[in-house]
Protein backbone atom coordinates (compact mmCIF):
# COMPACT_ATOMS: atom_id res chain seq x y z
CA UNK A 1 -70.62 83.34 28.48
CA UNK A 2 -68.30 86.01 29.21
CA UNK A 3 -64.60 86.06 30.85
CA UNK A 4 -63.89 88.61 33.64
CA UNK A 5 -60.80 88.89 35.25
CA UNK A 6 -59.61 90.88 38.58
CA UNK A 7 -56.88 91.68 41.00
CA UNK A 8 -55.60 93.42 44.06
CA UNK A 9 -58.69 94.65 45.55
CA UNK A 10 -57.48 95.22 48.97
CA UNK A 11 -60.84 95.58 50.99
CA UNK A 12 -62.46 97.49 48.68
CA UNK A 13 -65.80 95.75 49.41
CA UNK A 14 -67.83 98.95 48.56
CA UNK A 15 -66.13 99.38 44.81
CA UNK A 16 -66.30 96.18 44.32
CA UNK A 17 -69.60 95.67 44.97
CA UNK A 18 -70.41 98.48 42.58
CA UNK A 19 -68.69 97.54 39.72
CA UNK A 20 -70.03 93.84 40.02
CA UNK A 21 -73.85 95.50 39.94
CA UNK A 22 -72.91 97.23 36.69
CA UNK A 23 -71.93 94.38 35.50
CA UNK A 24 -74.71 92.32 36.62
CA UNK A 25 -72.56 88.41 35.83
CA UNK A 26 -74.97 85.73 34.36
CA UNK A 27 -74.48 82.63 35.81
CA UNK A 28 -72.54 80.96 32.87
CA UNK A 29 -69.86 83.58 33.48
CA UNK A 30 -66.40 83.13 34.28
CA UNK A 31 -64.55 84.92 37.09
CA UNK A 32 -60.79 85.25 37.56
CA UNK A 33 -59.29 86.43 40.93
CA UNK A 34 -55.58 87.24 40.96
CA UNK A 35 -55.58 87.43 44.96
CA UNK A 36 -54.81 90.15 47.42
CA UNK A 37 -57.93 90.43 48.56
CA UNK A 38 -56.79 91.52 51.79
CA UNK A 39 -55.46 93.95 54.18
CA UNK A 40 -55.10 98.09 53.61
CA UNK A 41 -58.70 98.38 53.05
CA UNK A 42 -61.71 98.13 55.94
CA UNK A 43 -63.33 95.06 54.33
CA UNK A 44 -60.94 92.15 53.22
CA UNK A 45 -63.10 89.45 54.98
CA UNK A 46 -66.25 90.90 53.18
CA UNK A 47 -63.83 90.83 49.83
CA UNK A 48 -63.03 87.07 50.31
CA UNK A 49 -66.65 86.34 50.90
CA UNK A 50 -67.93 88.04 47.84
CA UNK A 51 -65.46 86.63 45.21
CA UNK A 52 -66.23 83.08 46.49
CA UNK A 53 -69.61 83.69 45.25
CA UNK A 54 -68.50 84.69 41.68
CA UNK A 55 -69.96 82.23 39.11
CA UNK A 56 -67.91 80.04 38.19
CA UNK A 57 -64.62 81.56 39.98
CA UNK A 58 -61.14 80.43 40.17
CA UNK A 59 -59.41 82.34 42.93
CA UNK A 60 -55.41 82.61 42.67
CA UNK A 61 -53.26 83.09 46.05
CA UNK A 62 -51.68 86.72 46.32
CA UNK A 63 -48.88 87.41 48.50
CA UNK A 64 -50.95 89.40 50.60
CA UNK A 65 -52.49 86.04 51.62
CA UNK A 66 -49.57 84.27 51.88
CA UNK A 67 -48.61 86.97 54.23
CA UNK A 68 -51.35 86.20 56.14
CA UNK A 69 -51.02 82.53 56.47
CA UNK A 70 -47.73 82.89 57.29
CA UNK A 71 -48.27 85.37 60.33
CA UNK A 72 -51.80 83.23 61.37
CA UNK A 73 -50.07 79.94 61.24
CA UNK A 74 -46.80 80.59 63.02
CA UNK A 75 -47.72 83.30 65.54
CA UNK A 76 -44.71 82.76 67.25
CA UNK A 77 -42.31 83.76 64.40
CA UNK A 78 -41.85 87.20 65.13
CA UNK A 79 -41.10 88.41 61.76
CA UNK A 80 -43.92 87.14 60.07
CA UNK A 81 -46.50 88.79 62.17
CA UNK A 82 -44.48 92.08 61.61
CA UNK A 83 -44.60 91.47 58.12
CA UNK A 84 -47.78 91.13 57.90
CA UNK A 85 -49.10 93.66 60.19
CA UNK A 86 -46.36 96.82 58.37
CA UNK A 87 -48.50 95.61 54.81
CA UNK A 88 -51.85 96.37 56.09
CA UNK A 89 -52.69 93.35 57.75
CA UNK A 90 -54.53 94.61 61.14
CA UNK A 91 -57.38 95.35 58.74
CA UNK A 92 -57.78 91.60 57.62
CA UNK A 93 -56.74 90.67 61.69
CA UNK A 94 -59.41 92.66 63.61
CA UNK A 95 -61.95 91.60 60.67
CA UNK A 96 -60.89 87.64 60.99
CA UNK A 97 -61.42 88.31 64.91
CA UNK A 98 -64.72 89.56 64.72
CA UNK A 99 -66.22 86.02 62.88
CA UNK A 100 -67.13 82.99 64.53
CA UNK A 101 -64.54 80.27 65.41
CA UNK A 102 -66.11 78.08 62.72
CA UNK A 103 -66.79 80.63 59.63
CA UNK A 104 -62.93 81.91 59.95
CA UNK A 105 -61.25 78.60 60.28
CA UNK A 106 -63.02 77.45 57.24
CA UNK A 107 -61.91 80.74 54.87
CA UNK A 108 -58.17 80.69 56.10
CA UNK A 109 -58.36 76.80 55.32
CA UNK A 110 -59.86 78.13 51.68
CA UNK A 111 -57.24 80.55 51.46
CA UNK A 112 -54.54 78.40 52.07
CA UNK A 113 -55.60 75.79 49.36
CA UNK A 114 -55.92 78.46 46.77
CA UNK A 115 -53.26 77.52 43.85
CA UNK A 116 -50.82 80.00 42.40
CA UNK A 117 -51.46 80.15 38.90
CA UNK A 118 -54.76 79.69 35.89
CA UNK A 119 -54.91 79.50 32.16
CA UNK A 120 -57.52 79.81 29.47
CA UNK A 121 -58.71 80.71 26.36
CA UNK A 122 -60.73 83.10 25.30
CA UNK A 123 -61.40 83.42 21.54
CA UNK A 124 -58.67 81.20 20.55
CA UNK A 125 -56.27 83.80 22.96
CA UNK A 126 -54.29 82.02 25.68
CA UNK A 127 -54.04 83.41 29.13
CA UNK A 128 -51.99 82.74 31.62
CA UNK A 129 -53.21 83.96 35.18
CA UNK A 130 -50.27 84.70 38.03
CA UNK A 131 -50.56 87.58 40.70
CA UNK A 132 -47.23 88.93 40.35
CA UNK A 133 -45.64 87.49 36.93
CA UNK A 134 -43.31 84.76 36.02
CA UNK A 135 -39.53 84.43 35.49
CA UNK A 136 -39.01 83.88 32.16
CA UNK A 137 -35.79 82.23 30.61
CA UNK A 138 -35.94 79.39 33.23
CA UNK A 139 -38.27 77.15 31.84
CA UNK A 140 -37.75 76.23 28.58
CA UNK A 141 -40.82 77.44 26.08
CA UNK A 142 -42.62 73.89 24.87
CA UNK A 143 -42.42 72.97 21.20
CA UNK A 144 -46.11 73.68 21.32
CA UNK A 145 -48.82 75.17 23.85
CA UNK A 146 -50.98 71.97 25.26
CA UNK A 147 -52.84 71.92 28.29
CA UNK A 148 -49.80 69.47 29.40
CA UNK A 149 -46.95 71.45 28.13
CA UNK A 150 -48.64 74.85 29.98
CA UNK A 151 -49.41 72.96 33.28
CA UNK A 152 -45.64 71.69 33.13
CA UNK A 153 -44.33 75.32 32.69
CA UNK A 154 -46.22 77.26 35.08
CA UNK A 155 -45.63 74.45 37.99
CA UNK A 156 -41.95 75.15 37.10
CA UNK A 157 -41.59 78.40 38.21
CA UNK A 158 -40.60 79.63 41.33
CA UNK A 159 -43.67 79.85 43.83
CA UNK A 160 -42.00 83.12 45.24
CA UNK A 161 -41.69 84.60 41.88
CA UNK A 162 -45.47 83.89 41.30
CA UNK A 163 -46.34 85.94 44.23
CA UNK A 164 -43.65 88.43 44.44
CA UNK A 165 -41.59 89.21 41.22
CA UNK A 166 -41.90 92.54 40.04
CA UNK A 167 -38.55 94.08 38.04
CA UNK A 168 -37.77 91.04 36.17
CA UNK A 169 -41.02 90.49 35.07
CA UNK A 170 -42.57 93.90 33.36
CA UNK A 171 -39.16 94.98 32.45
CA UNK A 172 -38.72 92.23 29.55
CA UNK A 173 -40.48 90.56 26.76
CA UNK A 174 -41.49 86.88 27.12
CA UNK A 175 -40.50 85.57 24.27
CA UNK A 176 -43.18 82.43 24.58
CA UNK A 177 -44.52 81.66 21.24
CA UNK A 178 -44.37 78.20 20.42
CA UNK A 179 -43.14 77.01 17.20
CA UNK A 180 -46.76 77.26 15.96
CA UNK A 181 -46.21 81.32 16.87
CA UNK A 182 -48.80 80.99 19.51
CA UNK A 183 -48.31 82.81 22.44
CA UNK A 184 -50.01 83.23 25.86
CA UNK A 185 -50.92 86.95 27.42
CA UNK A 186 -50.12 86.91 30.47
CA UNK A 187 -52.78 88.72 33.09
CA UNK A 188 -50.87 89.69 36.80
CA UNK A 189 -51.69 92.31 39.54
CA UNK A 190 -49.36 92.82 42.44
CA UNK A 191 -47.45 95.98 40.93
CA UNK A 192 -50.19 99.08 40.45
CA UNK A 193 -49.65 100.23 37.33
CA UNK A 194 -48.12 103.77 38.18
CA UNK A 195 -45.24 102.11 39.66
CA UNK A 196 -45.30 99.54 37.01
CA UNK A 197 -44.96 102.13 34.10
CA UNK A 198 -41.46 103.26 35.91
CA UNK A 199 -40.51 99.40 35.49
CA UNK A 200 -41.90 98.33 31.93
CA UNK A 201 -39.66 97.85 28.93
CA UNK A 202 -42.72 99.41 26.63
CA UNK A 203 -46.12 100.41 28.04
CA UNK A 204 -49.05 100.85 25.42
CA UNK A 205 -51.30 103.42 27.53
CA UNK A 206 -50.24 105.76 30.44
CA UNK A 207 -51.13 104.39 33.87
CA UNK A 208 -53.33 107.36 35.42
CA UNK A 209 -56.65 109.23 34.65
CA UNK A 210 -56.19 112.82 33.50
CA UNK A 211 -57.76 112.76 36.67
CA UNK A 212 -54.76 110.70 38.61
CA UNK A 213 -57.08 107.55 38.86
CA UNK A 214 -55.13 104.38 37.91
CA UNK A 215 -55.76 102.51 34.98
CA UNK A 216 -54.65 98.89 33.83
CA UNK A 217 -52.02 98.78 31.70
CA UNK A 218 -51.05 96.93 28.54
CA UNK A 219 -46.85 95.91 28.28
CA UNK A 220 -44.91 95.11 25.90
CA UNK A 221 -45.81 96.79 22.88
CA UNK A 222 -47.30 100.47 21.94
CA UNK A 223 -50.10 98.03 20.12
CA UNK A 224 -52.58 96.54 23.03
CA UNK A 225 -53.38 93.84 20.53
CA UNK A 226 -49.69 93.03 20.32
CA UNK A 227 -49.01 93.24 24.60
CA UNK A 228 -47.73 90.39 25.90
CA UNK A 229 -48.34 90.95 29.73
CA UNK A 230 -51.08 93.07 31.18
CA UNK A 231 -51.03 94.94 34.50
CA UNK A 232 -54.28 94.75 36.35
CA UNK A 233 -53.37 96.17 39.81
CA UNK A 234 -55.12 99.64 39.86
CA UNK A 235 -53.61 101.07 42.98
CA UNK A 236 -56.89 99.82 45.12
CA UNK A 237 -54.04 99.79 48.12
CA UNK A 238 -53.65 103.01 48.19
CA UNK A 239 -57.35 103.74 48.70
CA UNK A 240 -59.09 107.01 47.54
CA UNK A 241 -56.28 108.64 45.98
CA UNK A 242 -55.51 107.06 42.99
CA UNK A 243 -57.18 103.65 43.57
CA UNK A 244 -59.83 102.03 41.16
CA UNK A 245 -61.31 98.31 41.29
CA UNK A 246 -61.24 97.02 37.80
CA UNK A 247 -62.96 94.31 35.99
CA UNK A 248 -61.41 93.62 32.73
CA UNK A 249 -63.89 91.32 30.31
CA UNK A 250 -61.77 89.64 27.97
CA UNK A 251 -63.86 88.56 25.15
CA UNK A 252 -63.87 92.25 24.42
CA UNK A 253 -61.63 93.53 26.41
CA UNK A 254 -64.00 96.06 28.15
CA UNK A 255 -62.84 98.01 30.92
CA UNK A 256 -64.99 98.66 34.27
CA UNK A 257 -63.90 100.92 36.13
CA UNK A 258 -65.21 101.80 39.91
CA UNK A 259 -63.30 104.50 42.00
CA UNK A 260 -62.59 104.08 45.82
CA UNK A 261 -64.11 106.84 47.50
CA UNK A 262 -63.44 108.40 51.08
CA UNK A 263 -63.55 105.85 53.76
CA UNK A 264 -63.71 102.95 51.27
């Protein structure tokens, strides 16, 4: 069994579906989504599709998706259709259109039931799962790490600041070992790593290819092993230029890596 995780894929239906045959999951896998599957690229309903079929998935709500909801559910609020239509949502729109009445009521109902955050662990390491990051210095760190103590902390926080935090977050350590010393890596998208690397207090790799493709990116220390929060968001949203789908395994932590090519 084997622990993939993955973020901010934007459409990218073809790359994804090419990094996922490399991969070829067995079905005692586990699957991580960090959301924003949607919008910018030409498939986000075809994206949404093929991560519920993931074995074993959990899929997290991005703020692309709360975009979404917000503009689908209230189409009378002006600003919320803007917003979401100036991020790249006429992709996901026209896409939505196309399906049955049926098949699209039922994956916005999905969508809007997905929860905000995940842990694990994976050899004895404990994750923490957010799209965008967490506020730390707000919630108080428990004496220990339980399943208890973690649910408590990460329903604390801020839903905004689970989909949307981005300075505050990758600019500072977060200082959340337990008294035992353990402490929980925490896995987000939301901010593609070149921008990121502008933002982070240390960064252990650079964020681009010698070729200018984005890679993910490992904060907090020039050590990966000692990194406290990884960046995951390869820059899918900006398509062909710099963007890669990644799939990050973490029982190894083994990198796969699928470029978005023209018209992707």
């Amino acid at each position: 069994m084997a622990t993939y995780v993955l973020s901010d894929i934007h459409g990218r239906l073809a790359a994804l579906d090419r990094v996922l045959n490399r991969i070829a999951p067995a079905c005692d896998d586990r699957f991580f989504v960090l959301g924003d599957m949607v919008d910018r690229g030409p498939n986000p309903v075809g994206v949404m599709q093929l991560c519920r079929t993931l074995p074993n998935v959990q899929v997290l709500m991005g703020n692309h998706e709360r975009l979404m909801l917000d503009a689908l559910y209230f189409p009378e609020d002006t600003t919320a259709v803007y917003n979401w239509g100036v991020n790249g949502g006429e992709t996901t729109r026209a896409e939505l259109a196309a399906m049955e009445l049926a098949p699209r009521i039922e994956i916005v109902e999905w969508v809007a039931n997905l929860p905000l955050y995940a842990h694990t662990y994976v050899e004895q390491q404990l994750y923490f799962f957010v799209h965008a990051g967490i506020r730390t210095g707000t919630v108080a760190v428990p004496h220990t790490w339980t399943n208890e103590s973690i649910e408590a902390y990460l329903h604390a926080q801020d839903p905004d600041d689970l989909l949307w935090i981005r300075e505050d977050f990758w600019g500072t350590k977060t200082h959340l070992a337990d008294s035992t010393g353990v402490a929980p890596r925490i896995v987000a998208g939301h901010t593609p790593t070149p921008i990121a690397y502008s933002l982070v207090d240390v960064a252990a790799n650079e964020p681009l290819t010698p070729e200018g493709r984005a890679l993910m990116m490992a904060c907090g220390d020039t050590d990966p092993q000692q990194a406290d929060r990884f960046d995951i968001d390869c820059a899918c949203a900006a398509g062909s230029e710099m963007g890669q789908v990644l799939v990050w395994r973490l029982d190894d932590g083994q990198q796969f890596y699928e470029a978005v090519q023209d018209g992707e």
